[in-house]
N, C-alpha and C. Protein backbone atom coordinates (compact mmCIF):
# COMPACT_ATOMS: atom_id res chain seq x y z
N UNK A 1 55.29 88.96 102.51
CA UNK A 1 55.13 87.55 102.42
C UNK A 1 53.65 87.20 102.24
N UNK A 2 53.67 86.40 101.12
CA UNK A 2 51.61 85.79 101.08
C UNK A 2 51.14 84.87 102.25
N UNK A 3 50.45 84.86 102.80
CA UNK A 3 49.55 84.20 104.03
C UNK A 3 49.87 82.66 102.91
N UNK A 4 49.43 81.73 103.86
CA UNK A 4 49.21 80.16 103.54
C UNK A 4 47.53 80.34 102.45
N UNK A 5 47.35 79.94 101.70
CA UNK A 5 45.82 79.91 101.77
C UNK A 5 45.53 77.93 101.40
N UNK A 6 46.27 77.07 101.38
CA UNK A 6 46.09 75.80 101.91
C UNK A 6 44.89 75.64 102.51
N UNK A 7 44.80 76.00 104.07
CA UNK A 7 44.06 75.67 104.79
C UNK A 7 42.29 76.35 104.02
N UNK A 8 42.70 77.96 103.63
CA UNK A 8 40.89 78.25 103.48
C UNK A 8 40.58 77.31 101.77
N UNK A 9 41.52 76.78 101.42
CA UNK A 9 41.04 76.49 99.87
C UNK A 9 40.82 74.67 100.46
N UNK A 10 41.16 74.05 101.57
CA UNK A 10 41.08 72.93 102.07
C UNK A 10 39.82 73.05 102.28
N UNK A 11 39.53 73.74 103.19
CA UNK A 11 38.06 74.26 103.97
C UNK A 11 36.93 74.38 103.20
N UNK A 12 36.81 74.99 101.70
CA UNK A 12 35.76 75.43 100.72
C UNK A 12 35.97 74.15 100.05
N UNK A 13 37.00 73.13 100.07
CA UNK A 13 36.75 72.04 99.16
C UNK A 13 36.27 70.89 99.80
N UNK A 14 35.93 70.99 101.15
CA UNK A 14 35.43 70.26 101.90
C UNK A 14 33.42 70.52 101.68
N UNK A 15 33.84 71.69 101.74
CA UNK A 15 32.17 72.16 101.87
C UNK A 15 31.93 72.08 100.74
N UNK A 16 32.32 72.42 99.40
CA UNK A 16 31.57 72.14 98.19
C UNK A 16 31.67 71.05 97.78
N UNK A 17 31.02 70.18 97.65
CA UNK A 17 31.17 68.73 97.11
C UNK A 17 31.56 68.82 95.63
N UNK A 18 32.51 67.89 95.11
CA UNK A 18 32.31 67.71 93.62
C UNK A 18 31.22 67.60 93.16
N UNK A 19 31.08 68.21 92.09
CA UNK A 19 30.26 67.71 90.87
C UNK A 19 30.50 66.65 89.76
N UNK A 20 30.05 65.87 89.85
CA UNK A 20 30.22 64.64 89.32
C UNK A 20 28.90 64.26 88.47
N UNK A 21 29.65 63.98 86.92
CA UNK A 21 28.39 64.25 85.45
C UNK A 21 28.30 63.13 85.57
N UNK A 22 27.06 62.64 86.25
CA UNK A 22 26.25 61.52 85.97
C UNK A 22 25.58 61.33 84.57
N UNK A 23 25.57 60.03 84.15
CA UNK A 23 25.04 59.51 82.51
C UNK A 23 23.96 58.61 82.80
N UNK A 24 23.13 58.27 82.61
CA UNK A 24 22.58 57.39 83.05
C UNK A 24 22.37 56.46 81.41
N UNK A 25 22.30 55.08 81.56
CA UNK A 25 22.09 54.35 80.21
C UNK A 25 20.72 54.83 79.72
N UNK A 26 19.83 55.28 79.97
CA UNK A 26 19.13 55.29 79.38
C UNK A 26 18.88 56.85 78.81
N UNK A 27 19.93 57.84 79.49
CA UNK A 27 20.24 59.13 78.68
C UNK A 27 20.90 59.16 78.17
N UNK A 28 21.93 58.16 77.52
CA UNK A 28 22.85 57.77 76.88
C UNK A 28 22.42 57.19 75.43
N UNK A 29 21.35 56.26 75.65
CA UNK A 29 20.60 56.08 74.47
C UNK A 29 20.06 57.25 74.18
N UNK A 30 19.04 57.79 74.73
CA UNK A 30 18.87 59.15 74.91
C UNK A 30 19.47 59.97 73.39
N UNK A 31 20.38 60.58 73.94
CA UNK A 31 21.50 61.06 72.85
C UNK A 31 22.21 60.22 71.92
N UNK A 32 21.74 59.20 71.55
CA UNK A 32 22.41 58.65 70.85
C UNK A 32 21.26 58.79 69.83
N UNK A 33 20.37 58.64 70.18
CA UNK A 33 18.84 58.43 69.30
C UNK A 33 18.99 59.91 68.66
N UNK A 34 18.95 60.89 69.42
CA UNK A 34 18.97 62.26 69.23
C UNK A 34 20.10 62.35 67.99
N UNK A 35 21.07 62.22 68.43
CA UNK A 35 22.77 62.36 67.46
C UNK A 35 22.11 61.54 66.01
N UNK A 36 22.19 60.56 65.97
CA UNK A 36 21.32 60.09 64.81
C UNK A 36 20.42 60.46 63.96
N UNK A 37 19.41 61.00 64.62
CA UNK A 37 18.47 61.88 63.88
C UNK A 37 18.93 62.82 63.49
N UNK A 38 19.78 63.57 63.86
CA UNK A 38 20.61 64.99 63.63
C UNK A 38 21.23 64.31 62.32
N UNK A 39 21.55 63.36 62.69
CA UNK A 39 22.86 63.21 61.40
C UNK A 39 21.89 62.93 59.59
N UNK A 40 21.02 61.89 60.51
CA UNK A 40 20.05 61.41 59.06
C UNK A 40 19.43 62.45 58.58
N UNK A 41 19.04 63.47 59.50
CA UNK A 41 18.63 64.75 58.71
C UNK A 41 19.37 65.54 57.88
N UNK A 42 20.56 65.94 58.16
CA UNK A 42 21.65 66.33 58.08
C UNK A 42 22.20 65.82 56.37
N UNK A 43 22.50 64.27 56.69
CA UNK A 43 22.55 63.85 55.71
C UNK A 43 21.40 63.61 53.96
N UNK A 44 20.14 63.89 54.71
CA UNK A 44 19.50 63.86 54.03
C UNK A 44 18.81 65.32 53.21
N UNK A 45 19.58 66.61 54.47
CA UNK A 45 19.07 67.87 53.57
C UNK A 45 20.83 68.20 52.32
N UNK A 46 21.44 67.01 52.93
CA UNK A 46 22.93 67.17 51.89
C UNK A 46 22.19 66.81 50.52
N UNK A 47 21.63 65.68 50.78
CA UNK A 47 21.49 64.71 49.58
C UNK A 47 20.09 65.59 48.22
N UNK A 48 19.54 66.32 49.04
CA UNK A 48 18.47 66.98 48.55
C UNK A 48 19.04 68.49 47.78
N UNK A 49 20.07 68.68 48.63
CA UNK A 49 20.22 70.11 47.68
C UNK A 49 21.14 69.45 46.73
N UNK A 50 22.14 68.31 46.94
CA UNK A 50 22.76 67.74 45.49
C UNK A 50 21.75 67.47 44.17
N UNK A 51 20.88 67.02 44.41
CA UNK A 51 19.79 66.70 43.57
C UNK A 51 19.07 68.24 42.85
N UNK A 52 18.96 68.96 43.66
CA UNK A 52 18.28 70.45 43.19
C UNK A 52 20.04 70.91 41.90
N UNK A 53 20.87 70.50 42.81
CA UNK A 53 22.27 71.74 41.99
C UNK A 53 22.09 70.52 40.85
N UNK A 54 21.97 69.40 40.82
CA UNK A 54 22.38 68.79 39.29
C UNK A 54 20.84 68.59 38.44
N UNK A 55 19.86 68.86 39.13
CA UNK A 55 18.75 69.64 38.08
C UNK A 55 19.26 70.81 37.62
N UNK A 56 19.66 71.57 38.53
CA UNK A 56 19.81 73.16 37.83
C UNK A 56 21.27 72.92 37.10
N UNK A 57 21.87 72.75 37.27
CA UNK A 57 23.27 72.45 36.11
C UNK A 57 22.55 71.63 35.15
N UNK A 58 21.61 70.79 34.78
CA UNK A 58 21.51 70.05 33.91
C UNK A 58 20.63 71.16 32.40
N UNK A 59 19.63 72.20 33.71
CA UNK A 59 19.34 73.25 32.47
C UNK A 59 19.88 73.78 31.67
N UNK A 60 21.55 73.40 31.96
CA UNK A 60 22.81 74.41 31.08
C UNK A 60 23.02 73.46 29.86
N UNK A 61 22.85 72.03 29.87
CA UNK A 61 22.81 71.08 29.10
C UNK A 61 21.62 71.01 28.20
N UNK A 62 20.51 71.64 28.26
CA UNK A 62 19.79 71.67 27.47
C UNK A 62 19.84 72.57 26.10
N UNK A 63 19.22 72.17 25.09
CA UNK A 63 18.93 73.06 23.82
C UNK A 63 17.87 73.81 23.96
N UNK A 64 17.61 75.11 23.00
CA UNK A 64 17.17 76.48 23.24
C UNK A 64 15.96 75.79 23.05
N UNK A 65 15.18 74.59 22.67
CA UNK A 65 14.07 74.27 21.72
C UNK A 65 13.61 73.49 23.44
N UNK A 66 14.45 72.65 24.01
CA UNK A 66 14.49 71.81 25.05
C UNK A 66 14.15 73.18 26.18
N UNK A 67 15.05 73.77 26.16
CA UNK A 67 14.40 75.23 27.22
C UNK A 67 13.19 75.89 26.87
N UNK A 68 12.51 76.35 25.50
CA UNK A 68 11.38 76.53 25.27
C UNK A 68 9.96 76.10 25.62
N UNK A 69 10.45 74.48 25.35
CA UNK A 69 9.35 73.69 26.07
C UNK A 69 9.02 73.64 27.22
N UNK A 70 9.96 74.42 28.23
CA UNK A 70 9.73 73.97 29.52
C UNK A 70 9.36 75.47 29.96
N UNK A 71 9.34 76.22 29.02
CA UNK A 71 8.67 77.48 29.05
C UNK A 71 10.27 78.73 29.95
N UNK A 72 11.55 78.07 29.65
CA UNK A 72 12.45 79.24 30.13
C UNK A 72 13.40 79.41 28.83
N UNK A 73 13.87 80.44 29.05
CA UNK A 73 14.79 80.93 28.23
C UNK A 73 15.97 80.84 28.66
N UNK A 74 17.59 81.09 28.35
CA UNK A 74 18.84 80.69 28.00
C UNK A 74 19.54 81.06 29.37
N UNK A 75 19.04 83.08 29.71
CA UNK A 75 19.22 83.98 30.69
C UNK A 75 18.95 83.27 31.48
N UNK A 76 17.50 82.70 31.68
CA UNK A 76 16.86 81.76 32.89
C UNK A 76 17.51 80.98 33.41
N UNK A 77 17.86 80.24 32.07
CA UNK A 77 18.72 78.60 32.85
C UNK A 77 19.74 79.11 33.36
N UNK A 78 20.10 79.62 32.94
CA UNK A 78 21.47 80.28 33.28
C UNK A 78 21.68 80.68 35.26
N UNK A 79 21.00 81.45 34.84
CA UNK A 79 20.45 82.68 36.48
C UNK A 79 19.88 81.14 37.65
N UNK A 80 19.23 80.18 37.05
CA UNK A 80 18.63 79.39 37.91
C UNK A 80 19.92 78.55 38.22
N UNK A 81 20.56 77.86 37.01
CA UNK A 81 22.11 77.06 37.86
C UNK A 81 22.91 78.02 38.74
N UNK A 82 23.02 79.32 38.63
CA UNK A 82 23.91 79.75 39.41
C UNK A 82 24.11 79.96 41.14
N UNK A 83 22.50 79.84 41.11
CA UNK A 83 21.60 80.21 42.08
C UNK A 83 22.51 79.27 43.22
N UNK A 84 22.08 80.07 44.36
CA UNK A 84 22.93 79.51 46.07
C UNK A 84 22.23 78.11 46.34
N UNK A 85 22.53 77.16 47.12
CA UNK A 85 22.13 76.09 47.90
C UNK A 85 20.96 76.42 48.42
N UNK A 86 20.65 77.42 49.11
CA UNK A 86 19.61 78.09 50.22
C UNK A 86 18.77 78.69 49.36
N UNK A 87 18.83 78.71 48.31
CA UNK A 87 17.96 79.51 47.40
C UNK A 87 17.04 78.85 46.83
């Protein structure tokens, strides 16, 4: 038969107090300021690599005379649109 353990799990919940997640309003703004910045950054390294991929897709739209001038060749444009986000 198992012993009661009621009483010792009564006993340790007496002595350990809850923990209770205090917020305070002004750590609340806190993270809110924080979350925001995260996001506008966030949103703004989105908006920056869209801009890099439709430069580099737009080199595929160019003519061999239009790639010359800009001093690349066909291989180039090519190799540069394909290229990763992080790259």
């Amino acid at each position: 038969m198992r012993p009661d353990h009621t009483a010792a799990t009564q006993c340790l919940a007496d002595a350990i107090p809850a923990l209770k997640p205090t917020v305070r309003a002004s750590d609340a703004a806190t993270i809110r300021q924080a979350l925001r910045a995260r996001l506008v950054a966030a949103a703004s390294w989105v908006s920056y690599q869209m801009e890099r991929r439709r430069s580099r897709r737009a080199l595929l739209e160019m003519t061999d005379d239009q790639l010359k001038d800009i001093g690349l060749s066909r291989g180039e444009a090519y190799s540069e649109s394909t290229r990763r986000l992080w790259d």
